[in-house]
PDB file of N, CA and C in Angstrom:
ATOM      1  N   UNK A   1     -16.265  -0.036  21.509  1.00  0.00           N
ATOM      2  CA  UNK A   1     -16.403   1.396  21.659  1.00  0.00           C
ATOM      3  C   UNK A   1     -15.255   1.969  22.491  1.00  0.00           C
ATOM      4  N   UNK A   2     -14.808   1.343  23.750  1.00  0.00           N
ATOM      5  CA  UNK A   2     -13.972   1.742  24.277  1.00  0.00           C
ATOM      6  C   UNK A   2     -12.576   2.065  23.119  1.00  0.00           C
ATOM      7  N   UNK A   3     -12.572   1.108  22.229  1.00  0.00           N
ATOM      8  CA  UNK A   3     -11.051   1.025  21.611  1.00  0.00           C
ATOM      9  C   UNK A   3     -11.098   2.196  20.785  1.00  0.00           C
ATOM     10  N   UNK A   4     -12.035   2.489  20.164  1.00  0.00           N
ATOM     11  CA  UNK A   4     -12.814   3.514  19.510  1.00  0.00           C
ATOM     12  C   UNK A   4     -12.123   5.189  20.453  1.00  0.00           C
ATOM     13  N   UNK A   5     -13.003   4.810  21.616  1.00  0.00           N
ATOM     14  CA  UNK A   5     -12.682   6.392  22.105  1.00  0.00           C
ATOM     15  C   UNK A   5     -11.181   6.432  22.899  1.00  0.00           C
ATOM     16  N   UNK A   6     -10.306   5.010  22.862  1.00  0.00           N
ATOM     17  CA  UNK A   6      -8.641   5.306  23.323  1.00  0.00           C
ATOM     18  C   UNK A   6      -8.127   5.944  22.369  1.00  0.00           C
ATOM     19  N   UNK A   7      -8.247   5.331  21.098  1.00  0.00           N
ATOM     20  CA  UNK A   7      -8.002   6.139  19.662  1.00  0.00           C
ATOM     21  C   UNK A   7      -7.961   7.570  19.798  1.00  0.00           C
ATOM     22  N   UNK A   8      -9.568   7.986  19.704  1.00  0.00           N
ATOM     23  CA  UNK A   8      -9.372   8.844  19.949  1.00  0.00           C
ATOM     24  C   UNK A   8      -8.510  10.353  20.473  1.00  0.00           C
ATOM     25  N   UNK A   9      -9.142   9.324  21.696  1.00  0.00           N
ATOM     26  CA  UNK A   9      -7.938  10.262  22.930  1.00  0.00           C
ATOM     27  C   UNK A   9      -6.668  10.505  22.674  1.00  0.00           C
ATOM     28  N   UNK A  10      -5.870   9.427  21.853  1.00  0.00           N
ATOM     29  CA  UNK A  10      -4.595   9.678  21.876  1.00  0.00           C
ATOM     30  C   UNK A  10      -4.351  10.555  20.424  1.00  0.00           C
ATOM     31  N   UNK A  11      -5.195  10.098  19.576  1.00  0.00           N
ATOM     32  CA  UNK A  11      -5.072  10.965  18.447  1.00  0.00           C
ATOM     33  C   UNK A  11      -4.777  12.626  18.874  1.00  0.00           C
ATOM     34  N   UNK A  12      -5.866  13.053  19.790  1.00  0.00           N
ATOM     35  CA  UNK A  12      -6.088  14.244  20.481  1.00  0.00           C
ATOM     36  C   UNK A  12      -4.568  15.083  21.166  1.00  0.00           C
ATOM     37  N   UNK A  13      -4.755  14.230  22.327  1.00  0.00           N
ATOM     38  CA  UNK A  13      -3.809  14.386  23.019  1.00  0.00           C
ATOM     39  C   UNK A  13      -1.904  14.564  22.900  1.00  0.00           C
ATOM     40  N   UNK A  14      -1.947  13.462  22.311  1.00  0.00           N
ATOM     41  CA  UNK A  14      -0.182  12.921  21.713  1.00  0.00           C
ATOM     42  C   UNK A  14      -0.032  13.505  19.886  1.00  0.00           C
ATOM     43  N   UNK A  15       0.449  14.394  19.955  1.00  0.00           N
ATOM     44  CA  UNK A  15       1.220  14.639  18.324  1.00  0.00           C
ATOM     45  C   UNK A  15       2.276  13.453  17.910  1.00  0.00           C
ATOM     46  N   UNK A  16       2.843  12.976  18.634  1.00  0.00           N
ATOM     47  CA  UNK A  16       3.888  12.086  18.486  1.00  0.00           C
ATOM     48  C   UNK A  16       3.680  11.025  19.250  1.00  0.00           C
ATOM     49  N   UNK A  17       3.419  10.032  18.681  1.00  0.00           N
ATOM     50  CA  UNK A  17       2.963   8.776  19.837  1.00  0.00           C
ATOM     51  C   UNK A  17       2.414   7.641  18.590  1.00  0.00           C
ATOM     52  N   UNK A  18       2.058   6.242  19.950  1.00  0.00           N
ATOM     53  CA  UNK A  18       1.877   5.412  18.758  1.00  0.00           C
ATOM     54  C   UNK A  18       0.722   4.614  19.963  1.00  0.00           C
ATOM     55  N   UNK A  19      -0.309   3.471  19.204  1.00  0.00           N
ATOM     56  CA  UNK A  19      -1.241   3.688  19.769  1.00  0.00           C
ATOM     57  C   UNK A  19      -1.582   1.664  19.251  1.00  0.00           C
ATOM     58  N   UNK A  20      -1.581   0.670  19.651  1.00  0.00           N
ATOM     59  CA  UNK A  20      -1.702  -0.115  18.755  1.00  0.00           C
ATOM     60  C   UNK A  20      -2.647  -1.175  19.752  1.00  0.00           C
ATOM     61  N   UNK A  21      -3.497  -2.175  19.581  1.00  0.00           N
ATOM     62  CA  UNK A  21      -4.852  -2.614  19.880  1.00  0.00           C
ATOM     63  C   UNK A  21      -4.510  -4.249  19.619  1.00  0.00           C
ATOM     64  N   UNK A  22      -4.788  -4.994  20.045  1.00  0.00           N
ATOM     65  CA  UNK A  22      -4.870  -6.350  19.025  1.00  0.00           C
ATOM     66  C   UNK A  22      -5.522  -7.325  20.075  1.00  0.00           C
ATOM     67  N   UNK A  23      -6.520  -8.232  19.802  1.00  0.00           N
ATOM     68  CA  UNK A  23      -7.246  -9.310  20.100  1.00  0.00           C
ATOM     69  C   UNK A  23      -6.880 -10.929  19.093  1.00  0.00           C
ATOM     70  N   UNK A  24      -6.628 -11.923  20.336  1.00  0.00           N
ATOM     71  CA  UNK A  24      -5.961 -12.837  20.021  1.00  0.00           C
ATOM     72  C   UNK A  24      -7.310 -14.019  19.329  1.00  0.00           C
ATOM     73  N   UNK A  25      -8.691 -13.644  20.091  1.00  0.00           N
ATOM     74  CA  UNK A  25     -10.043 -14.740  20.153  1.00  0.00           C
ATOM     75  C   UNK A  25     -11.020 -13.855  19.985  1.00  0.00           C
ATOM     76  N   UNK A  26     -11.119 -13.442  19.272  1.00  0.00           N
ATOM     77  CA  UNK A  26     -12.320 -12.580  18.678  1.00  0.00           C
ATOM     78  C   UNK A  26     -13.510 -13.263  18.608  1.00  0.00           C
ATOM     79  N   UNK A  27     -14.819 -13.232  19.739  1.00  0.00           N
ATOM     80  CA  UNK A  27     -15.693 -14.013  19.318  1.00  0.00           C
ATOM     81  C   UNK A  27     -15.320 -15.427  20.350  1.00  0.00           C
ATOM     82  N   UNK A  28     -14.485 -15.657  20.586  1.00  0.00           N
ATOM     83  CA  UNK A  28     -14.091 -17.036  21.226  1.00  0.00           C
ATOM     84  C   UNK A  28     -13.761 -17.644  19.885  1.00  0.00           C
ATOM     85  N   UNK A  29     -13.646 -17.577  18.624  1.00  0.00           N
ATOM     86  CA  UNK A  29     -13.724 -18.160  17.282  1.00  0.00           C
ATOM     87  C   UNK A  29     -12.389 -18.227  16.825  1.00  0.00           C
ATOM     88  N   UNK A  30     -11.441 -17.392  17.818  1.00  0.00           N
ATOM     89  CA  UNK A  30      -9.976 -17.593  17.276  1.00  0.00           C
ATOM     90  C   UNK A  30      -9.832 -16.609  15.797  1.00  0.00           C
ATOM     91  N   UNK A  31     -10.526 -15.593  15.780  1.00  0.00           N
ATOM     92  CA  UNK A  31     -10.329 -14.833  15.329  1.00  0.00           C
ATOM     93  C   UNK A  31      -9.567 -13.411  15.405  1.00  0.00           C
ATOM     94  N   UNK A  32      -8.581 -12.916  14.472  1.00  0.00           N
ATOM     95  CA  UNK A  32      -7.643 -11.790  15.352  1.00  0.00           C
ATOM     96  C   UNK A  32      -8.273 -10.356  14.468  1.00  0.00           C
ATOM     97  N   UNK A  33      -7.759  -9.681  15.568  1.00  0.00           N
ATOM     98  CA  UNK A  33      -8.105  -8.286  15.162  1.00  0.00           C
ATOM     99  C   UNK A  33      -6.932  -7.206  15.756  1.00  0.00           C
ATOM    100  N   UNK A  34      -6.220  -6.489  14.949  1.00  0.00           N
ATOM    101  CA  UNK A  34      -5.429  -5.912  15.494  1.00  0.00           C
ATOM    102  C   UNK A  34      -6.160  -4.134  14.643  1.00  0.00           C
ATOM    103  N   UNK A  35      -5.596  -3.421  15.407  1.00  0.00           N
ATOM    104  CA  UNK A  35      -6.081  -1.875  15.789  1.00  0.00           C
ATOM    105  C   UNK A  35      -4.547  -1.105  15.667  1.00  0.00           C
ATOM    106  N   UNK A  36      -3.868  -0.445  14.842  1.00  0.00           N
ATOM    107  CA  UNK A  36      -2.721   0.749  15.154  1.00  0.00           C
ATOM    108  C   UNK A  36      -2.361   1.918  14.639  1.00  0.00           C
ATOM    109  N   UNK A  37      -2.190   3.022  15.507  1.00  0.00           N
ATOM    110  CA  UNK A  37      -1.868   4.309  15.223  1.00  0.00           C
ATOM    111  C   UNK A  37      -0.503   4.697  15.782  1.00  0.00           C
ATOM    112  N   UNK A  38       0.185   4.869  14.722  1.00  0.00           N
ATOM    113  CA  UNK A  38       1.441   6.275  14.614  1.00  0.00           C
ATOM    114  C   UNK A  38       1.498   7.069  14.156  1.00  0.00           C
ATOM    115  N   UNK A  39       1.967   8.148  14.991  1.00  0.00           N
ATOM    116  CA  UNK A  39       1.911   9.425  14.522  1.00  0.00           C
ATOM    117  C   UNK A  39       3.091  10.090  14.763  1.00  0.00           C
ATOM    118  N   UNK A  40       3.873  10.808  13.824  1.00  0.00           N
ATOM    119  CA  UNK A  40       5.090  11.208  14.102  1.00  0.00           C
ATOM    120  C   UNK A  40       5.080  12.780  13.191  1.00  0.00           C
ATOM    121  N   UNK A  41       6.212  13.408  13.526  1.00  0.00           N
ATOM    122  CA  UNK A  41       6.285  14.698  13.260  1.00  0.00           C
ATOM    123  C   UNK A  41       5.513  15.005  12.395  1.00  0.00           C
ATOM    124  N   UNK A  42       5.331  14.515  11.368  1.00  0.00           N
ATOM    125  CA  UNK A  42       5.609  14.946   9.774  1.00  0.00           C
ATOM    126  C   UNK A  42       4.381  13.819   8.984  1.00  0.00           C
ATOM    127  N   UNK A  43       4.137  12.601   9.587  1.00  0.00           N
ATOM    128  CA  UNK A  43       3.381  11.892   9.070  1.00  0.00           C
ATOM    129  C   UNK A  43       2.395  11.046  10.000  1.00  0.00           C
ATOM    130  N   UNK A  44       1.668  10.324   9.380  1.00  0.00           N
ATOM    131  CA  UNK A  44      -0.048   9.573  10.529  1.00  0.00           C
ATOM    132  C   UNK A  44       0.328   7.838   9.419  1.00  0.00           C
ATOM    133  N   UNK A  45      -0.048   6.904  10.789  1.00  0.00           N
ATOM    134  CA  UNK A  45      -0.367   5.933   9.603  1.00  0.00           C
ATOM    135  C   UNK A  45      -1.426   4.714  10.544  1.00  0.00           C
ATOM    136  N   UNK A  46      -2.985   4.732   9.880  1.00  0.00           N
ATOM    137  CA  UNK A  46      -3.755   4.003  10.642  1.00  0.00           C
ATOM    138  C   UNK A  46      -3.870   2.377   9.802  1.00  0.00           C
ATOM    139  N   UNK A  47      -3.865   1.403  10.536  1.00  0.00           N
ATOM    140  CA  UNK A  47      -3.735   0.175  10.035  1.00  0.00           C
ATOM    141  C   UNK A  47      -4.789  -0.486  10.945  1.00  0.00           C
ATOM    142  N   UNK A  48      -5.799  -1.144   9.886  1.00  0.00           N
ATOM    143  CA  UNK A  48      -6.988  -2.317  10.569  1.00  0.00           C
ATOM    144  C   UNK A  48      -6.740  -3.660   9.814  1.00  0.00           C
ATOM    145  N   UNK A  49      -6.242  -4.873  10.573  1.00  0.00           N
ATOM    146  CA  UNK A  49      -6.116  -6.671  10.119  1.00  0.00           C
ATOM    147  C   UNK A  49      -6.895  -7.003  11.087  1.00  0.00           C
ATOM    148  N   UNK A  50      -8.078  -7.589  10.116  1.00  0.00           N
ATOM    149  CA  UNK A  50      -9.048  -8.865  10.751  1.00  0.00           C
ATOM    150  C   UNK A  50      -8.627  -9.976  10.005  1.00  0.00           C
ATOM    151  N   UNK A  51      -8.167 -11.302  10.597  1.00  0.00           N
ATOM    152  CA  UNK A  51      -8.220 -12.395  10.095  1.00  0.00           C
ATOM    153  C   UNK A  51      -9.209 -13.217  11.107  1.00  0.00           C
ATOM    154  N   UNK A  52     -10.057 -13.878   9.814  1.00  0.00           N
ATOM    155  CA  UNK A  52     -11.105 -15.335  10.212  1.00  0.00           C
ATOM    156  C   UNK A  52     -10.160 -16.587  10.043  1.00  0.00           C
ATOM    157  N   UNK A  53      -9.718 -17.466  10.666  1.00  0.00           N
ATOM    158  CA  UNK A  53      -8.837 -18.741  10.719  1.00  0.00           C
ATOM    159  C   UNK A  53      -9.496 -20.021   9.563  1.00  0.00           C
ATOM    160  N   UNK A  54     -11.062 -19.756   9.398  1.00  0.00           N
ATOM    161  CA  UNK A  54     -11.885 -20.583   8.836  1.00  0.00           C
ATOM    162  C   UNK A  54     -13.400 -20.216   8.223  1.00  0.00           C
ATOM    163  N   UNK A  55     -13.084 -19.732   7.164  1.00  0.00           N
ATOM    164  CA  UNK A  55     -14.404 -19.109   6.460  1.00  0.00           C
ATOM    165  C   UNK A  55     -15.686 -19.958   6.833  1.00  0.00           C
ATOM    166  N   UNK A  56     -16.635 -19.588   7.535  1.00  0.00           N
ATOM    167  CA  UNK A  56     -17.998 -20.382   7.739  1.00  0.00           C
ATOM    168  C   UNK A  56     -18.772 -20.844   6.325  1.00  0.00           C
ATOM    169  N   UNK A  57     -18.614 -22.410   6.842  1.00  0.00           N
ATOM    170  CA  UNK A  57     -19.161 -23.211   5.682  1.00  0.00           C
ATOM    171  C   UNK A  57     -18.062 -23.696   4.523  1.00  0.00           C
ATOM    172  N   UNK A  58     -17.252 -23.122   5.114  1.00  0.00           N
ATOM    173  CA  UNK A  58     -15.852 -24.100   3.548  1.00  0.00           C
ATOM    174  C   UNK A  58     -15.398 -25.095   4.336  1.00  0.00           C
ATOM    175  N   UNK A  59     -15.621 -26.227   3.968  1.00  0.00           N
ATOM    176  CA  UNK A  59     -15.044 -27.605   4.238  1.00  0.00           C
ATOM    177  C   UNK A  59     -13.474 -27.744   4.123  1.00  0.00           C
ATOM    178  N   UNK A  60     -13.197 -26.782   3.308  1.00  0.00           N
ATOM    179  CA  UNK A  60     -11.570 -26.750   2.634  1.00  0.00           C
ATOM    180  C   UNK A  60     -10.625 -26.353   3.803  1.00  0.00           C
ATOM    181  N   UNK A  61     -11.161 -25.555   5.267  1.00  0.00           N
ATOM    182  CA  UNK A  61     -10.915 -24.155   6.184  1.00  0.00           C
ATOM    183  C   UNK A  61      -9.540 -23.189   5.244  1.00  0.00           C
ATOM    184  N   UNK A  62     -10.336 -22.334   4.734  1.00  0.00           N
ATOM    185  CA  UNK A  62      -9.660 -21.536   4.020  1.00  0.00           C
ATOM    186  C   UNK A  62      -9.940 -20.033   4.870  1.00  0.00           C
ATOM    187  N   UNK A  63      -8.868 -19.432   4.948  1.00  0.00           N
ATOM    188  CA  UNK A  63      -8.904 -18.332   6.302  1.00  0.00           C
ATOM    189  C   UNK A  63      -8.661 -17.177   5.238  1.00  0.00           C
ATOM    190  N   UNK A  64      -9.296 -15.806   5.983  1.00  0.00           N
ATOM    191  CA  UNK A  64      -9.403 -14.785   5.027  1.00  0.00           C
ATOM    192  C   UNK A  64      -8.757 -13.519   5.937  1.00  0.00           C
ATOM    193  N   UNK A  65      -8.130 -12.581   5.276  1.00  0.00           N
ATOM    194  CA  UNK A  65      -7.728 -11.363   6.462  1.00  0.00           C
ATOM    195  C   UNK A  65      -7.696 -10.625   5.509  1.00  0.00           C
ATOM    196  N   UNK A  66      -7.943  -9.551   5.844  1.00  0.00           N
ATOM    197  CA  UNK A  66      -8.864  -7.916   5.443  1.00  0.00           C
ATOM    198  C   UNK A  66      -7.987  -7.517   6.052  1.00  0.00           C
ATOM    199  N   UNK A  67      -7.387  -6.256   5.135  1.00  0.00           N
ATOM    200  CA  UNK A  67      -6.460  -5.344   5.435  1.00  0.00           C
ATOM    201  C   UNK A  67      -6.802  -3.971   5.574  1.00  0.00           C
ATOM    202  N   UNK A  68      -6.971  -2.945   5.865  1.00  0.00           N
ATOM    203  CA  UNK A  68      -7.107  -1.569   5.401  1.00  0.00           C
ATOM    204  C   UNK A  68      -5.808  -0.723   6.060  1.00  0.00           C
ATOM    205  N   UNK A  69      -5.676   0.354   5.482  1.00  0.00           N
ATOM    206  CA  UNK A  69      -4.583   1.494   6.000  1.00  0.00           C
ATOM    207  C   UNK A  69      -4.962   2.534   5.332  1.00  0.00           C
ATOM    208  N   UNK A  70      -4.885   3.596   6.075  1.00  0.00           N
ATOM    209  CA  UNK A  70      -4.855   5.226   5.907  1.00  0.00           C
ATOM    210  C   UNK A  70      -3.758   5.775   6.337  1.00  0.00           C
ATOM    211  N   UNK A  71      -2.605   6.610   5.287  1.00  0.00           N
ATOM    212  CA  UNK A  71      -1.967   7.318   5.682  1.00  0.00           C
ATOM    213  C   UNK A  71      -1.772   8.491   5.343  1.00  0.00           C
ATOM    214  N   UNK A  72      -1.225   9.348   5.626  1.00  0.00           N
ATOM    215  CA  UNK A  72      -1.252  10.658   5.422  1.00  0.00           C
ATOM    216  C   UNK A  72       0.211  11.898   5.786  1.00  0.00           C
ATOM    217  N   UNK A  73       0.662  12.208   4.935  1.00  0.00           N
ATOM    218  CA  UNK A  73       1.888  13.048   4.494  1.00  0.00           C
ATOM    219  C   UNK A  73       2.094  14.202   4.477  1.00  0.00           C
ATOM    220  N   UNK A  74       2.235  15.438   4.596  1.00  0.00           N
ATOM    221  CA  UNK A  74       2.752  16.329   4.302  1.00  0.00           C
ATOM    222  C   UNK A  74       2.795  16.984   2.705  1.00  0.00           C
ATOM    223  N   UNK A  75       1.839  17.653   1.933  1.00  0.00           N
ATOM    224  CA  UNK A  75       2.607  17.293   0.492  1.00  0.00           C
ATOM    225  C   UNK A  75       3.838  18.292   0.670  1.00  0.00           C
ATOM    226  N   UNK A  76       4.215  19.104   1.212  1.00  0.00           N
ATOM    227  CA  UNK A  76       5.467  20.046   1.579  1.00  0.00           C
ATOM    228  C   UNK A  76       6.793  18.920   1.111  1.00  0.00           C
ATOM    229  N   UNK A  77       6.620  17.680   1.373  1.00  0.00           N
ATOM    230  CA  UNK A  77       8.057  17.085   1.492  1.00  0.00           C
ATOM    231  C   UNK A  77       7.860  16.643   0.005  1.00  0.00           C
ATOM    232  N   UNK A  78       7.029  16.133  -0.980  1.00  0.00           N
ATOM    233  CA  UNK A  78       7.140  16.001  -2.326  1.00  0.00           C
ATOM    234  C   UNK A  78       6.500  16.859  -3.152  1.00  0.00           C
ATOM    235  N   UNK A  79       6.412  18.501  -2.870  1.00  0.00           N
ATOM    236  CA  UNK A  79       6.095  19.081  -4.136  1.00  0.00           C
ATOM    237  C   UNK A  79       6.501  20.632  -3.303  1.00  0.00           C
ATOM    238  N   UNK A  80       6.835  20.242  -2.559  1.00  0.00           N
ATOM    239  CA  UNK A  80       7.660  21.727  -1.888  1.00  0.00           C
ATOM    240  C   UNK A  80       6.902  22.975  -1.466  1.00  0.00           C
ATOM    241  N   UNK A  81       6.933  23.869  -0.943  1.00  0.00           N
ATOM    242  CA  UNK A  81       5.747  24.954  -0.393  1.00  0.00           C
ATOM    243  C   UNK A  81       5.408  25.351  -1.308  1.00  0.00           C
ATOM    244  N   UNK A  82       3.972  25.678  -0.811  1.00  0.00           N
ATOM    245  CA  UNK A  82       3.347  26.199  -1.713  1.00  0.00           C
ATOM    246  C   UNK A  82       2.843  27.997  -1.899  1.00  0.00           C
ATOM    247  N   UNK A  83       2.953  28.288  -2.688  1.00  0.00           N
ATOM    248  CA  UNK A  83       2.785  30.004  -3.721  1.00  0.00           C
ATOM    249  C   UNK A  83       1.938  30.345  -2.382  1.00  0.00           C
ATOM    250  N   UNK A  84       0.975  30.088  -2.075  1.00  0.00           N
ATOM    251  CA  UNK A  84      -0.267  30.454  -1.591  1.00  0.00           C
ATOM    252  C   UNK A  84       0.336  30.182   0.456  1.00  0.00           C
ATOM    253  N   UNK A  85       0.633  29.486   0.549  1.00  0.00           N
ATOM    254  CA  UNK A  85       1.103  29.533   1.983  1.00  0.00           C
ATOM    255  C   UNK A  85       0.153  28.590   2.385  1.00  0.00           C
ATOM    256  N   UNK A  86      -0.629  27.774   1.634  1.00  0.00           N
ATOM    257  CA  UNK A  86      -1.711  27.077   2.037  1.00  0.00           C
ATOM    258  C   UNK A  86      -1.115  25.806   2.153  1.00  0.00           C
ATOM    259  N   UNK A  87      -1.828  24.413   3.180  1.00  0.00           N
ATOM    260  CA  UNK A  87      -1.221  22.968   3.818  1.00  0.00           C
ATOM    261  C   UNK A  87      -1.631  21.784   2.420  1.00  0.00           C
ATOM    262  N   UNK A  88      -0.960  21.567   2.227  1.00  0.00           N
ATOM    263  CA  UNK A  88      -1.222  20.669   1.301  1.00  0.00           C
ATOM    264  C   UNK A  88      -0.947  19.268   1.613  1.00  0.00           C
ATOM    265  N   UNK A  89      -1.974  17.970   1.738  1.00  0.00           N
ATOM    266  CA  UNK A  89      -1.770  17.003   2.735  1.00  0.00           C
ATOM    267  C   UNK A  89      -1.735  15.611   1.568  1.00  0.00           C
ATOM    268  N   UNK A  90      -1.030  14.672   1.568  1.00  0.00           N
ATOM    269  CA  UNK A  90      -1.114  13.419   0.632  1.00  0.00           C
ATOM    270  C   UNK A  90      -2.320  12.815   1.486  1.00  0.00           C
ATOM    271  N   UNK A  91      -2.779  11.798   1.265  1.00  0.00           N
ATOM    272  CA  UNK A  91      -3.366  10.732   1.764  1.00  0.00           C
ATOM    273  C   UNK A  91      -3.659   9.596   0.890  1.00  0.00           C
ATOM    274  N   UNK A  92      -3.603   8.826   1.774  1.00  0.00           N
ATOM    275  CA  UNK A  92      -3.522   6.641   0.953  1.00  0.00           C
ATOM    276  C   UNK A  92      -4.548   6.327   1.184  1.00  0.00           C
ATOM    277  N   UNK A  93      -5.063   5.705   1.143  1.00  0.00           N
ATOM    278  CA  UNK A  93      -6.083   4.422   1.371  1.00  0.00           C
ATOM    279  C   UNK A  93      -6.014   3.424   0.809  1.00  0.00           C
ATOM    280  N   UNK A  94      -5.406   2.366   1.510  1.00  0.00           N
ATOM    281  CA  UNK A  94      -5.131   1.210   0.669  1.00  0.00           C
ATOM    282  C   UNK A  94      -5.492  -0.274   0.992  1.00  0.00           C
ATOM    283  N   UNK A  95      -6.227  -1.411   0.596  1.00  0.00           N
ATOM    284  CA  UNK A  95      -6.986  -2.274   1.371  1.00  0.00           C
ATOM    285  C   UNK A  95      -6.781  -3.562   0.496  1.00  0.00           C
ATOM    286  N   UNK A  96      -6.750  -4.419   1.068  1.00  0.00           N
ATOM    287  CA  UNK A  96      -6.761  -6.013   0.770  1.00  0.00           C
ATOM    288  C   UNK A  96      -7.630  -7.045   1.185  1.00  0.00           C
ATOM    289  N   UNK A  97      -7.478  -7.759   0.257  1.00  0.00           N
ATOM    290  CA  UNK A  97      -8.013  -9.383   1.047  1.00  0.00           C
ATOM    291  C   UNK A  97      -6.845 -10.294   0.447  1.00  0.00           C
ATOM    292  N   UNK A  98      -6.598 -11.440   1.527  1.00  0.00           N
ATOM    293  CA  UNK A  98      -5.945 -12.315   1.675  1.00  0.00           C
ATOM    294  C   UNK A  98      -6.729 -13.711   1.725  1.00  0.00           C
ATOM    295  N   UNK A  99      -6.343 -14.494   0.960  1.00  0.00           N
ATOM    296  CA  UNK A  99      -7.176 -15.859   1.190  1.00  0.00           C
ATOM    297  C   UNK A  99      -6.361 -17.401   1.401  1.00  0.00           C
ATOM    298  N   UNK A 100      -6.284 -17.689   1.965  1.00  0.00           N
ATOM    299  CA  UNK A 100      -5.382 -18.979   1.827  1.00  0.00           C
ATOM    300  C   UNK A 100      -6.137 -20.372   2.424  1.00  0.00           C
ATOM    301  N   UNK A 101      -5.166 -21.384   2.279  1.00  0.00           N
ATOM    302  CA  UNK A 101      -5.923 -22.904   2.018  1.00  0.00           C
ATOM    303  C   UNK A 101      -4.846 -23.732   2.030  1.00  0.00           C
ATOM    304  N   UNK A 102      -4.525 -24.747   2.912  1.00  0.00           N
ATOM    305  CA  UNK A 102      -3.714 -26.061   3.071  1.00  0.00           C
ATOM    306  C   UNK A 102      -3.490 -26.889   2.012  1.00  0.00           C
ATOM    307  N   UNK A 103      -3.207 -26.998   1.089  1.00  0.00           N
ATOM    308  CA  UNK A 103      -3.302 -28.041   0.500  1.00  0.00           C
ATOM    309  C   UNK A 103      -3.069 -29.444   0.589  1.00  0.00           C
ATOM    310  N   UNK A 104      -1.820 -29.258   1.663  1.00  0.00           N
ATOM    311  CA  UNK A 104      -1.405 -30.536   2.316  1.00  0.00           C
ATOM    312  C   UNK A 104      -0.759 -30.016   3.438  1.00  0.00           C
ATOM    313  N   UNK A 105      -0.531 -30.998   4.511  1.00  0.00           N
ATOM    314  CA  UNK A 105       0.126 -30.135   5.872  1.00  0.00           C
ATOM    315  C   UNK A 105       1.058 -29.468   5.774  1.00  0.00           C
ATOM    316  N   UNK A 106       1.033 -28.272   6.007  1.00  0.00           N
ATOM    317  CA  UNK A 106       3.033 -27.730   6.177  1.00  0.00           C
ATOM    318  C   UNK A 106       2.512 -27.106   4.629  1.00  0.00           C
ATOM    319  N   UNK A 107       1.799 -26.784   3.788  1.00  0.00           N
ATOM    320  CA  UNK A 107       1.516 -26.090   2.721  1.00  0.00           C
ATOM    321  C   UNK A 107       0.412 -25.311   1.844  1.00  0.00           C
ATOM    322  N   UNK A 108       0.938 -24.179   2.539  1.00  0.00           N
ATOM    323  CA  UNK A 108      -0.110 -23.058   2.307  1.00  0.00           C
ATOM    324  C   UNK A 108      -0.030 -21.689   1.643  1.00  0.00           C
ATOM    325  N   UNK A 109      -1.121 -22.455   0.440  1.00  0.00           N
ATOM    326  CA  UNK A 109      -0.638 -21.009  -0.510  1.00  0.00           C
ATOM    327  C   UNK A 109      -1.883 -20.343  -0.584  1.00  0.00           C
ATOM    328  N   UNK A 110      -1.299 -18.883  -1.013  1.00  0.00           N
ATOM    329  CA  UNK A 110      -2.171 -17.773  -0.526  1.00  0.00           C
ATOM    330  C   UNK A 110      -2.687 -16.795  -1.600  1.00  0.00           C
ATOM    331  N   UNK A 111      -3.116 -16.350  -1.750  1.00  0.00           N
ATOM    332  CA  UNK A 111      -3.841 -15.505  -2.873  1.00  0.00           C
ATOM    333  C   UNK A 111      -4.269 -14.366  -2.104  1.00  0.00           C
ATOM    334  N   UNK A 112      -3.692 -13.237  -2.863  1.00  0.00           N
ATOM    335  CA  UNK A 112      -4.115 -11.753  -2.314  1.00  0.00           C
ATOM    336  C   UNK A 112      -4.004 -10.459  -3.466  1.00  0.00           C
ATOM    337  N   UNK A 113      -5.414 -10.044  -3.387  1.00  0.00           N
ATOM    338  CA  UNK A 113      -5.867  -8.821  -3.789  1.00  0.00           C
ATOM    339  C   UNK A 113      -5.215  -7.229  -3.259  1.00  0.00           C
TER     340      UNK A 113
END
């Protein structure tokens, strides 16, 4: 919650600023979690990576990381002002999964959505 309402705050506060979070042992499980916000003149870009090191219950330890991002643009810079004088805003949402697996030491291939 705390990380939740720093967000916040800076969202609020800072027009221009950058804001970024990350946990090395999530759980004590060695799990990471990273948290980041930039925000600059003209554009926003929020990014959430959870990686698990070892999916519970795969014998194989095949590790998974979840991606998400939200960003958001200006449409002024690709479709130019608009008739009406009104804000016209892009926005992304774009999200993954990542899966990977050892096959042998020193070799690890990965599969992503």
């Amino acid at each position: 919650m705390q990380c939740f309402m720093l967000f916040i705050l800076s969202h609020l506060l800072c027009p221009m600023c950058s804001f970024a979070y990350s946990h090395r042992n999530l759980f004590g499980r060695n799990q990471k979690l990273n948290i980041s916000l930039e925000r600059g003149q003209i554009d926003s870009i929020f990014r959430v990576n959870y990686t698990n090191p070892w999916i519970e219950g795969d014998d194989k330890r095949t590790s998974r990381t979840i991606i998400i991002q939200n960003s958001r643009t200006p449409g002024t810079l690709v479709h130019g002002n608009q008739h009406d004088n009104s804000s016209l805003s892009i926005g992304r949402v774009t999200a993954g999964i990542e899966f990977s697996r050892a096959l042998r030491p020193k070799l690890f291939p990965q599969l992503s959505f």
